[in-house]
C-alpha atoms as a PDB file:
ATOM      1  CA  UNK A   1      -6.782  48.491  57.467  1.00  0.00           C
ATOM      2  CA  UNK A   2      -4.552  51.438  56.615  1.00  0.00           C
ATOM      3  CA  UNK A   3      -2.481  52.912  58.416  1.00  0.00           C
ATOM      4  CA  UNK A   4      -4.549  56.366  58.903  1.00  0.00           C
ATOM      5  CA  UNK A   5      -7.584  53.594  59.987  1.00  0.00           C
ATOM      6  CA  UNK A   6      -5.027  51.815  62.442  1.00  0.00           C
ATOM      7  CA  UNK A   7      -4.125  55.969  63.659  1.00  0.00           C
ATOM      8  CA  UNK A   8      -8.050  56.684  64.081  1.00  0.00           C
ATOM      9  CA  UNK A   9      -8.871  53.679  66.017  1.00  0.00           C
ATOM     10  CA  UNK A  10      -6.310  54.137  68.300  1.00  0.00           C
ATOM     11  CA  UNK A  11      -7.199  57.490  68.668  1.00  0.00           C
ATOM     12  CA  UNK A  12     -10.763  56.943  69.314  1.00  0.00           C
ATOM     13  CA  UNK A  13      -9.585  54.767  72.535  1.00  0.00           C
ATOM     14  CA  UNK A  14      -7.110  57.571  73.866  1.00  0.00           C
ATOM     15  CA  UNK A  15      -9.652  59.917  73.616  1.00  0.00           C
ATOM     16  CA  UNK A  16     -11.962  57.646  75.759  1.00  0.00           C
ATOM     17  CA  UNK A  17      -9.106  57.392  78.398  1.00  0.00           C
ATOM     18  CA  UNK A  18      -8.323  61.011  78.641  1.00  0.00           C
ATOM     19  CA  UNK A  19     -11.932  61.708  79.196  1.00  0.00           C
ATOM     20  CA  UNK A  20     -11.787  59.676  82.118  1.00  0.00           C
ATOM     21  CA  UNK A  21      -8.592  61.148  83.428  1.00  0.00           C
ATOM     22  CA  UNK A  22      -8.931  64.532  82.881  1.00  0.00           C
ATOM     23  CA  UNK A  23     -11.998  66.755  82.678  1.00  0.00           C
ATOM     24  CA  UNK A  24     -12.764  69.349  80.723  1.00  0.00           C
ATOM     25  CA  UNK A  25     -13.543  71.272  83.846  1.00  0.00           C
ATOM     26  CA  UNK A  26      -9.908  70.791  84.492  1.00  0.00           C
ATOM     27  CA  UNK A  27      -8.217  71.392  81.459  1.00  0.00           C
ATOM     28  CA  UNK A  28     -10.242  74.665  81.858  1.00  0.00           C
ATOM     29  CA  UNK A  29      -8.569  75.552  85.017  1.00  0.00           C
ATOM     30  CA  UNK A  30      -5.040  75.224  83.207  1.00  0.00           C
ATOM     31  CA  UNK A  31      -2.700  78.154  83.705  1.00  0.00           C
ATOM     32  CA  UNK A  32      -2.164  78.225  79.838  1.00  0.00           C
ATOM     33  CA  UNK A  33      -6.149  77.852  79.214  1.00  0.00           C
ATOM     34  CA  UNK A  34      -7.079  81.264  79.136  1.00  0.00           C
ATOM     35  CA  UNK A  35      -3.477  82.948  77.935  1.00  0.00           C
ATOM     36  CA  UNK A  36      -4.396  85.237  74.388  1.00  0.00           C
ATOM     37  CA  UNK A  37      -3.303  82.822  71.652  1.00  0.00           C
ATOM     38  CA  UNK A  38      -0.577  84.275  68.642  1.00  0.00           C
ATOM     39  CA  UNK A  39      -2.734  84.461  65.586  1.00  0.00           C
ATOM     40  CA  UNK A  40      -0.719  82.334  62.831  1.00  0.00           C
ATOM     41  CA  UNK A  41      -2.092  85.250  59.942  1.00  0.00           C
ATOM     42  CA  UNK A  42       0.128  87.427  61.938  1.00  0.00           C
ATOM     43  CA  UNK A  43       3.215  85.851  61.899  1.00  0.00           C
ATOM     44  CA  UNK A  44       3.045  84.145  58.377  1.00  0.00           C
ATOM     45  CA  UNK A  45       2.654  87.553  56.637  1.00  0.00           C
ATOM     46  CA  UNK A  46       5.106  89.110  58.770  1.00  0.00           C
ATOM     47  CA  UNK A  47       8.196  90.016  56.677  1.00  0.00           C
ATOM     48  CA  UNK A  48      10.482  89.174  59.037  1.00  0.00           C
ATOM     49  CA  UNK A  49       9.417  86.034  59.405  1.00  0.00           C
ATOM     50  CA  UNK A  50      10.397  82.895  56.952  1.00  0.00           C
ATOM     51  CA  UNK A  51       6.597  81.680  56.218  1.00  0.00           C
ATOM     52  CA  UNK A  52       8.092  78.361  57.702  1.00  0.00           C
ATOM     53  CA  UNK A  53       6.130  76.085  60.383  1.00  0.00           C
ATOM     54  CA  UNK A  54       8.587  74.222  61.417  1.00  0.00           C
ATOM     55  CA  UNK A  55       7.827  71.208  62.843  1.00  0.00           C
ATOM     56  CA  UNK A  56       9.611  68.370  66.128  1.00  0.00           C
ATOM     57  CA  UNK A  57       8.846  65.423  64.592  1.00  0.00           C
ATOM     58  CA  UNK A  58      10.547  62.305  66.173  1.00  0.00           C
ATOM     59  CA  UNK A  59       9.908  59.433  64.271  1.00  0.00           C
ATOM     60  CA  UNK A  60       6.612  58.562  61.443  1.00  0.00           C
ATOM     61  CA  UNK A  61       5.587  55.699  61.032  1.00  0.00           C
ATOM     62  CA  UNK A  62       6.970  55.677  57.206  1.00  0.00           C
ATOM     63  CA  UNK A  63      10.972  56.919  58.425  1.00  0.00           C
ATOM     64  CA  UNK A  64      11.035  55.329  61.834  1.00  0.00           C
ATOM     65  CA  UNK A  65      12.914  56.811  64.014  1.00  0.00           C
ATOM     66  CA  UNK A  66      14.127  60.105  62.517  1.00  0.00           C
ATOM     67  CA  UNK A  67      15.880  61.925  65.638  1.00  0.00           C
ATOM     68  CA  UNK A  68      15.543  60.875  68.449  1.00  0.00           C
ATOM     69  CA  UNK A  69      18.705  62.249  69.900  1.00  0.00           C
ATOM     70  CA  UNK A  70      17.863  66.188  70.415  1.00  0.00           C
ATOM     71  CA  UNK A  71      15.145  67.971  72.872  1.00  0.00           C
ATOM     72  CA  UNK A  72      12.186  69.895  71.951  1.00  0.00           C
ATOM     73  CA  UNK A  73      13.317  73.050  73.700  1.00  0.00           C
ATOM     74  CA  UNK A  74      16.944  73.120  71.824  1.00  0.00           C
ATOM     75  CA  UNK A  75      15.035  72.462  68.751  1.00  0.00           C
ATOM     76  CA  UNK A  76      11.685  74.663  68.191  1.00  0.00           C
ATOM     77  CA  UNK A  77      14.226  77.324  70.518  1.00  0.00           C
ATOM     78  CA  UNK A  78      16.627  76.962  66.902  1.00  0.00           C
ATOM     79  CA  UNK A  79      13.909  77.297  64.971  1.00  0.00           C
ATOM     80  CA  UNK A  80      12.448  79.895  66.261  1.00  0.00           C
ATOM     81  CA  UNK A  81      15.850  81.911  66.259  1.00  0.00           C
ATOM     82  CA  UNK A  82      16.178  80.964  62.486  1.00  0.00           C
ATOM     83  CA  UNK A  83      13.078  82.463  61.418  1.00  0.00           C
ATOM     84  CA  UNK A  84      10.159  80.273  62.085  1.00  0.00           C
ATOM     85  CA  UNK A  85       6.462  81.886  61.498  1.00  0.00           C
ATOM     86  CA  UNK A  86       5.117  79.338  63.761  1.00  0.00           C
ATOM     87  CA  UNK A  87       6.319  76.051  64.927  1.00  0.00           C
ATOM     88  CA  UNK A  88       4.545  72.328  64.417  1.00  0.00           C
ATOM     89  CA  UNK A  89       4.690  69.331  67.542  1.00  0.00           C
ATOM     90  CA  UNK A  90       3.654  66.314  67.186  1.00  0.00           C
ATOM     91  CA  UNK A  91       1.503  65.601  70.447  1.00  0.00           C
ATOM     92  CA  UNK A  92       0.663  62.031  69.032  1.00  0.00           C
ATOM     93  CA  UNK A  93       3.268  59.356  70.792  1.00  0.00           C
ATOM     94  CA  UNK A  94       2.280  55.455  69.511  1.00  0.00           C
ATOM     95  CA  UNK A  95       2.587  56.168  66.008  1.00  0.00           C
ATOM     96  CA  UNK A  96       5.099  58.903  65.918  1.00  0.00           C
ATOM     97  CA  UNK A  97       6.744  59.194  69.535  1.00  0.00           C
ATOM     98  CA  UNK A  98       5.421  62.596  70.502  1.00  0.00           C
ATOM     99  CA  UNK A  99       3.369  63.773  73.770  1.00  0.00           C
ATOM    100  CA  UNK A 100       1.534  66.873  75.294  1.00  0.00           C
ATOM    101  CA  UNK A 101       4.972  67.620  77.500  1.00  0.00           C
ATOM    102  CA  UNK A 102       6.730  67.930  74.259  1.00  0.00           C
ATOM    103  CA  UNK A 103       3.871  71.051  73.589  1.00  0.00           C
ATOM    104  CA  UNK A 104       4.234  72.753  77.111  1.00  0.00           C
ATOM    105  CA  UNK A 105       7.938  72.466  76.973  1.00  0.00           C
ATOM    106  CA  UNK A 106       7.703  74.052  73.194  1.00  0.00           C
ATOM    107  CA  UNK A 107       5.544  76.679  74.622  1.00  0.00           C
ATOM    108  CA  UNK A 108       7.183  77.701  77.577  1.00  0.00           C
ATOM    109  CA  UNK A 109      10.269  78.473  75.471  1.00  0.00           C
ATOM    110  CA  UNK A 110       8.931  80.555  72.948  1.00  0.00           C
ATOM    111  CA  UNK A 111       6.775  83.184  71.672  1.00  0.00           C
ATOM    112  CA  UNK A 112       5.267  82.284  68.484  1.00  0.00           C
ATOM    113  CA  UNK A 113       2.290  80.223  67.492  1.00  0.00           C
ATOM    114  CA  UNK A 114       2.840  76.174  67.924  1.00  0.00           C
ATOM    115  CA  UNK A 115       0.313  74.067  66.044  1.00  0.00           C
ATOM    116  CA  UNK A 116      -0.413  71.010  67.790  1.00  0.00           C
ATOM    117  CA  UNK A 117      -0.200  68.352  65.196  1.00  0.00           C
ATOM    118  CA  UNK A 118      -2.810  65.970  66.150  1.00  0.00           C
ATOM    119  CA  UNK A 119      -5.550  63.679  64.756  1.00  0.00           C
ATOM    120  CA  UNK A 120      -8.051  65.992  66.069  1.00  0.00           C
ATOM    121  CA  UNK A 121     -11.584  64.049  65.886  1.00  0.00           C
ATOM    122  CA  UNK A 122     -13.195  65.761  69.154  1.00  0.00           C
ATOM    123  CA  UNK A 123     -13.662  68.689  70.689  1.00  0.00           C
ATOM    124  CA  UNK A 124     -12.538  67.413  73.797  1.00  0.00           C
ATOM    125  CA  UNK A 125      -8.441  67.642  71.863  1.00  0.00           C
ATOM    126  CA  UNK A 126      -8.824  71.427  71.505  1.00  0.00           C
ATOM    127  CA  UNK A 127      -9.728  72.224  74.889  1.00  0.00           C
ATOM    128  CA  UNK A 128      -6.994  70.118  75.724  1.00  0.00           C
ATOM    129  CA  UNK A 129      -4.648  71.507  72.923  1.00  0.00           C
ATOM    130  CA  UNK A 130      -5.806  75.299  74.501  1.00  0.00           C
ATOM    131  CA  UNK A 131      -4.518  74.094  78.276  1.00  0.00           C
ATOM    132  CA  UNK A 132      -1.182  73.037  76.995  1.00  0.00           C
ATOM    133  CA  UNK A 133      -0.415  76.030  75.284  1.00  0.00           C
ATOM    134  CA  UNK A 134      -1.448  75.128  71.850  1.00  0.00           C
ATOM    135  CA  UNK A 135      -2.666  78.198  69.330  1.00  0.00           C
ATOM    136  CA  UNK A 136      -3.748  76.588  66.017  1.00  0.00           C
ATOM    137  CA  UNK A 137      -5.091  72.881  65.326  1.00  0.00           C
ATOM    138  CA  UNK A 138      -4.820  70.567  62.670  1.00  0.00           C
ATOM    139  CA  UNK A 139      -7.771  69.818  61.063  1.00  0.00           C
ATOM    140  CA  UNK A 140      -7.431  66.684  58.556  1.00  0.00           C
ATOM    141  CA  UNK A 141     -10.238  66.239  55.911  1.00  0.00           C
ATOM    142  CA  UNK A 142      -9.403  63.119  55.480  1.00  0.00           C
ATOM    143  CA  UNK A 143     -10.657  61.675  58.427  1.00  0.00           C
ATOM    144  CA  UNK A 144     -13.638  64.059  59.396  1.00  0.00           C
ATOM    145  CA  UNK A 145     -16.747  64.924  57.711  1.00  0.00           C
ATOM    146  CA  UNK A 146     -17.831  67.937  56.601  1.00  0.00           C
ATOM    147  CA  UNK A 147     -20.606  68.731  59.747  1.00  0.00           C
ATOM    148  CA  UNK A 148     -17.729  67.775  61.987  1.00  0.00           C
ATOM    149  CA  UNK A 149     -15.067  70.417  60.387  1.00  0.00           C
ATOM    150  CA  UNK A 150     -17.326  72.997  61.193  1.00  0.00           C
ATOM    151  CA  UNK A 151     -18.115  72.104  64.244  1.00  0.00           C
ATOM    152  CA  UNK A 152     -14.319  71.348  65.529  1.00  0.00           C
ATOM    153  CA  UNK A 153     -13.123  74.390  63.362  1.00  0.00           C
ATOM    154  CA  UNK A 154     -16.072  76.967  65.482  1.00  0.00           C
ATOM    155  CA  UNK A 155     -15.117  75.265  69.207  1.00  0.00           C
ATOM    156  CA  UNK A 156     -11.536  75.959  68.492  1.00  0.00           C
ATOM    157  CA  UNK A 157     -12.300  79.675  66.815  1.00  0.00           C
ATOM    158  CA  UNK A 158     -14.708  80.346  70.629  1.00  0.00           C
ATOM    159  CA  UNK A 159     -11.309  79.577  72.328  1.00  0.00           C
ATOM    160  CA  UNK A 160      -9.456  82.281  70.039  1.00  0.00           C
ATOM    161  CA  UNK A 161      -7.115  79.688  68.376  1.00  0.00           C
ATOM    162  CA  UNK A 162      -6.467  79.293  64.475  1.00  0.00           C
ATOM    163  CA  UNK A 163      -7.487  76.524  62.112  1.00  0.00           C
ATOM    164  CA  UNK A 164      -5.551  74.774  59.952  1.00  0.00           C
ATOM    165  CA  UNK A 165      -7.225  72.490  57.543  1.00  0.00           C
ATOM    166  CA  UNK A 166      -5.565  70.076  56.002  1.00  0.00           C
ATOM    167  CA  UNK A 167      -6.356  68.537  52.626  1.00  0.00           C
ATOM    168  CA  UNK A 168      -4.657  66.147  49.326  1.00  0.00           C
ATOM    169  CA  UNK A 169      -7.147  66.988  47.029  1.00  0.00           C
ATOM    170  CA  UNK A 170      -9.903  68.446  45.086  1.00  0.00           C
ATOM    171  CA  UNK A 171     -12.282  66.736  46.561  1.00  0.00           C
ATOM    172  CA  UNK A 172     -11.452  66.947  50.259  1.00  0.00           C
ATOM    173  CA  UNK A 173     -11.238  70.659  49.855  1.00  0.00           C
ATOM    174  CA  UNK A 174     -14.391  71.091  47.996  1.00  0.00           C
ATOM    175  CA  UNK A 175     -16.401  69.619  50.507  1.00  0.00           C
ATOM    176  CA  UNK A 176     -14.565  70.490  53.705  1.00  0.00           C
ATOM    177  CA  UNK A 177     -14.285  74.183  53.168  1.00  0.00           C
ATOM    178  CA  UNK A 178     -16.012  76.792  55.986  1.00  0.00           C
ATOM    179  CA  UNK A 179     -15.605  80.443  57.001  1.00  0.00           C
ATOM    180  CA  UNK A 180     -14.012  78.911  60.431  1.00  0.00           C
ATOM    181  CA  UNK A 181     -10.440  78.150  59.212  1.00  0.00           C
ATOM    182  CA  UNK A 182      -7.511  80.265  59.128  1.00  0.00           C
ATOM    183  CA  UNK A 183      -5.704  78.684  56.580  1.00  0.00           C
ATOM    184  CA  UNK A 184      -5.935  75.320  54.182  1.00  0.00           C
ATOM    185  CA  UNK A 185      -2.499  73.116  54.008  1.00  0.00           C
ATOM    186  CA  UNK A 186      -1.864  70.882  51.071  1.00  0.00           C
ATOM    187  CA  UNK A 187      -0.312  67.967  52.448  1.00  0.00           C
ATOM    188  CA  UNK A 188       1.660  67.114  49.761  1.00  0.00           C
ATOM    189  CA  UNK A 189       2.019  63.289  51.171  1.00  0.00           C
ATOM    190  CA  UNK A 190      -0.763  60.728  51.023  1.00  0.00           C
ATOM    191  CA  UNK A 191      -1.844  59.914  54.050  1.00  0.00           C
ATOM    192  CA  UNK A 192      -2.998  56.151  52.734  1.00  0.00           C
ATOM    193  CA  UNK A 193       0.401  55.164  51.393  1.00  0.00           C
ATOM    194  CA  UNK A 194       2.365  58.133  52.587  1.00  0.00           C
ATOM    195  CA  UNK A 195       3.891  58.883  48.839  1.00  0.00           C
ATOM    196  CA  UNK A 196       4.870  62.320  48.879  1.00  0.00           C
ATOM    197  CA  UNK A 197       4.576  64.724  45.379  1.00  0.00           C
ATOM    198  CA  UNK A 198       4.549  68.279  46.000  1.00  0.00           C
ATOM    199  CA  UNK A 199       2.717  68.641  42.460  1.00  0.00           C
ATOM    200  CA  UNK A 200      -0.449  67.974  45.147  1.00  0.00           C
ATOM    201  CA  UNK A 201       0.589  71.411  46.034  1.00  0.00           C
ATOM    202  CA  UNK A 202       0.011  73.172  42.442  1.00  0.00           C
ATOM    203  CA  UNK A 203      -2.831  71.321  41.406  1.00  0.00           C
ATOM    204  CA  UNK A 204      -4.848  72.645  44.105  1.00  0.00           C
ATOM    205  CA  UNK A 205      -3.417  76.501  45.002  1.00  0.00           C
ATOM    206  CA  UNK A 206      -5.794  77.674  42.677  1.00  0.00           C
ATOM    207  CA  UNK A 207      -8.396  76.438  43.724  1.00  0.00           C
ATOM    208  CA  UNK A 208      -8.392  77.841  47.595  1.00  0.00           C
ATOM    209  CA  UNK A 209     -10.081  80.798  48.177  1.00  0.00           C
ATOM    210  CA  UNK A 210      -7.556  83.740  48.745  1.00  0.00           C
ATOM    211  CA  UNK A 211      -9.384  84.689  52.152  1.00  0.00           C
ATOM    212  CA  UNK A 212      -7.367  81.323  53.747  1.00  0.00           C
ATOM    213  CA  UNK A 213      -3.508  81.621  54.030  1.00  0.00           C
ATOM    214  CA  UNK A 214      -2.426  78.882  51.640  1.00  0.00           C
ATOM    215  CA  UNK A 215      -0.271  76.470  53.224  1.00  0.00           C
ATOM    216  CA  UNK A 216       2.252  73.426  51.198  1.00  0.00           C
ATOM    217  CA  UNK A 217       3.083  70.594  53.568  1.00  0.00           C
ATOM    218  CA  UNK A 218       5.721  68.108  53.343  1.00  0.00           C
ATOM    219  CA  UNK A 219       8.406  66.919  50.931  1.00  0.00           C
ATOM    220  CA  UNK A 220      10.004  70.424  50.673  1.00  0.00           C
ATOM    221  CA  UNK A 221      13.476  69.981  51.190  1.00  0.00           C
ATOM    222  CA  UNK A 222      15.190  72.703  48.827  1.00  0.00           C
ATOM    223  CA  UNK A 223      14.736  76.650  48.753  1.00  0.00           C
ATOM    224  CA  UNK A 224      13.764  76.538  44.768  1.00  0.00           C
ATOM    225  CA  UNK A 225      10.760  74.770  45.768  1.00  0.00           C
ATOM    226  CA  UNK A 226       9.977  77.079  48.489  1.00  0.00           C
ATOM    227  CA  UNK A 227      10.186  80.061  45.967  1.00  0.00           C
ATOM    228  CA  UNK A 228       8.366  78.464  43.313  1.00  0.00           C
ATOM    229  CA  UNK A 229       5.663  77.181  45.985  1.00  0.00           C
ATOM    230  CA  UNK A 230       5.895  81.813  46.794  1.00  0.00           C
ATOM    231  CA  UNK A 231       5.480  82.415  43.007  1.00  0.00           C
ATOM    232  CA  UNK A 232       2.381  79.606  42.562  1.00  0.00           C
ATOM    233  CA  UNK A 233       0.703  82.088  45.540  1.00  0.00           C
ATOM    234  CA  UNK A 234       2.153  79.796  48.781  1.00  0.00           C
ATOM    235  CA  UNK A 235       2.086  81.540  51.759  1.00  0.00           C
ATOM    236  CA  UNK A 236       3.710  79.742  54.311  1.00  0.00           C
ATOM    237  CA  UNK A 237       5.260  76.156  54.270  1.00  0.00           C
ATOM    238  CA  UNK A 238       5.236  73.223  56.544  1.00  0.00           C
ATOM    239  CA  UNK A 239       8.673  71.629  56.964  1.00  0.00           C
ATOM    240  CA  UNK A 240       9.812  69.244  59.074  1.00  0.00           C
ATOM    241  CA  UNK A 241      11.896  65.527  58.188  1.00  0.00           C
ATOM    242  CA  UNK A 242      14.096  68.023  56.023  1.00  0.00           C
ATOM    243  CA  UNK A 243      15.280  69.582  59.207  1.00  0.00           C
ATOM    244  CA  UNK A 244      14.806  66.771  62.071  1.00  0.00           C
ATOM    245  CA  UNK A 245      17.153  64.404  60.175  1.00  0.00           C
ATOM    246  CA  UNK A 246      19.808  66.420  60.332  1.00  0.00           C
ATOM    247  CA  UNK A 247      22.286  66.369  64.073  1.00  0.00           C
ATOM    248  CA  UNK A 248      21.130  69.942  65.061  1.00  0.00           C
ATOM    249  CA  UNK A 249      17.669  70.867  63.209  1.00  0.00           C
ATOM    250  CA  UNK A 250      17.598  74.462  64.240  1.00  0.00           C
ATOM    251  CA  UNK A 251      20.892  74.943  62.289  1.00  0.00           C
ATOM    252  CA  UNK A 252      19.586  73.341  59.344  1.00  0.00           C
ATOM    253  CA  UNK A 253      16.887  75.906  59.246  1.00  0.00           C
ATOM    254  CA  UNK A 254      18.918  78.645  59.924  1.00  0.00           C
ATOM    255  CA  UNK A 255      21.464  77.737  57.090  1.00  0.00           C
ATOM    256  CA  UNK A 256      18.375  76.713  54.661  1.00  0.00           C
ATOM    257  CA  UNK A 257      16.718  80.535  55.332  1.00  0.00           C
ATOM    258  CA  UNK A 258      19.964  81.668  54.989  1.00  0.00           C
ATOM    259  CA  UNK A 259      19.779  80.174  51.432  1.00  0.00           C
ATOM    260  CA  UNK A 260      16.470  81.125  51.045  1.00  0.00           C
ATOM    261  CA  UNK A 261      17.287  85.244  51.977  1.00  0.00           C
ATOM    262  CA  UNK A 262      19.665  85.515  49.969  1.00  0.00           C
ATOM    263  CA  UNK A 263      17.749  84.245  46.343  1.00  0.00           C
END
């Protein structure tokens, strides 16, 4: 068993236990449930915006522990000052030490779309994503079939939120394409063996219909890449590890847009 099997099976009993806990009817009464959701088109085509999601990402289960040592709102607040289109948080905490506080605490300080980066396998995860102040969801071909994109990718459209779909291949994005998403990211790291090539990236930009934003995730860590991700027809870019290793992530962003602004 891989580790994405070892993520889905423990995943499949969470879900069981939050069912339990908390019902839909519930999550439905949230304060944040029925708040008007930022559309992530909007802000990753806005010019004054970087075209970075950047994303709180504690540990993986490849690095470890990567920073443990700063909060969620100092962090997605610095990101958001440098630039950010939209910011990533990782809701999952066994595997890489995040939780649905870390989302409400993201949201309450800031006004810009905040995917909630999630093995999403039911629909009972976006409701629950919508209620904690969530605007887009991951969707990850890898681990869903086709019938069940669609279906995930229209319950989370009904509650006004964006779709990101995330693929590695030909394949995957041949068979997992529908006129639900918002946008198709090319994670750029395998989610078997977690190897990371951003050549993933080229050999597939292509290939995705221009009506989804096109989206290059992980392993970007300098500002030529970014541009030459912009010239391959990139247009926005999922960054994380680059940023959370460093003391103060927000001021690695701003001094890496700074970079990038001035190319």
């Amino acid at each position: 068993m891989n580790i994405l099997d070892r993520i889905v099976a423990r995943k499949l009993v969470e879900i069981s236990v939050a069912k339990t806990t908390v019902s839909i009817v519930e999550l439905e009464k949230a304060e944040l449930f029925n708040r008007e959701c930022y559309r992530l088109n909007d802000f990753i085509v806005n010019p004054d915006k970087s075209g970075i999601i950047a994303e709180f990402k504690r540990a993986s289960p490849s690095k470890g522990i990567i920073n443990d040592k700063v909060s969620v709102a100092q962090v997605t607040k610095g990101y958001a000052s440098a630039g950010a289109s939209a910011l990533s948080v990782l809701t999952d905490h066994d595997f890489f030490g995040g939780s649905l506080a870390d989302l409400a605490e993201a949201r309450k300080e800031n006004e810009i779309p905040i995917l909630r980066k999630e093995f999403i396998l039911d629909e009972y995860q976006i409701i629950e994503a919508k209620a904690w102040g969530a605007d887009i969801i991951l969707l990850i071909a890898a681990i869903l079939t086709p019938a069940r994109i669609s279906a995930l990718a229209q319950c989370a459209q009904n509650l006004g939120m964006s779709v990101l779909l995330e693929v590695h291949n030909k394949e995957e994005l041949n068979r997992s394409l529908c006129d639900e998403l918002s946008a198709v990211g090319v994670n750029n790291r395998n989610l078997t063996d977690f190897s990371v090539s951003v050549q993933h990236s080229y050999d597939l930009v292509d290939v995705i219909p221009d009506n989804f934003l096109k989206i290059s995730e992980s392993g970007i860590s300098n500002i030529d890449t970014i541009n030459e991700l912009k010239m391959a027809g990139f247009n926005g870019f999922l960054v994380g590890e680059n940023f959370m290793k460093e003391a103060d992530p927000g001021q690695a962003m701003q001094n890496f847009v700074d970079k990038l602004s001035r190319i």
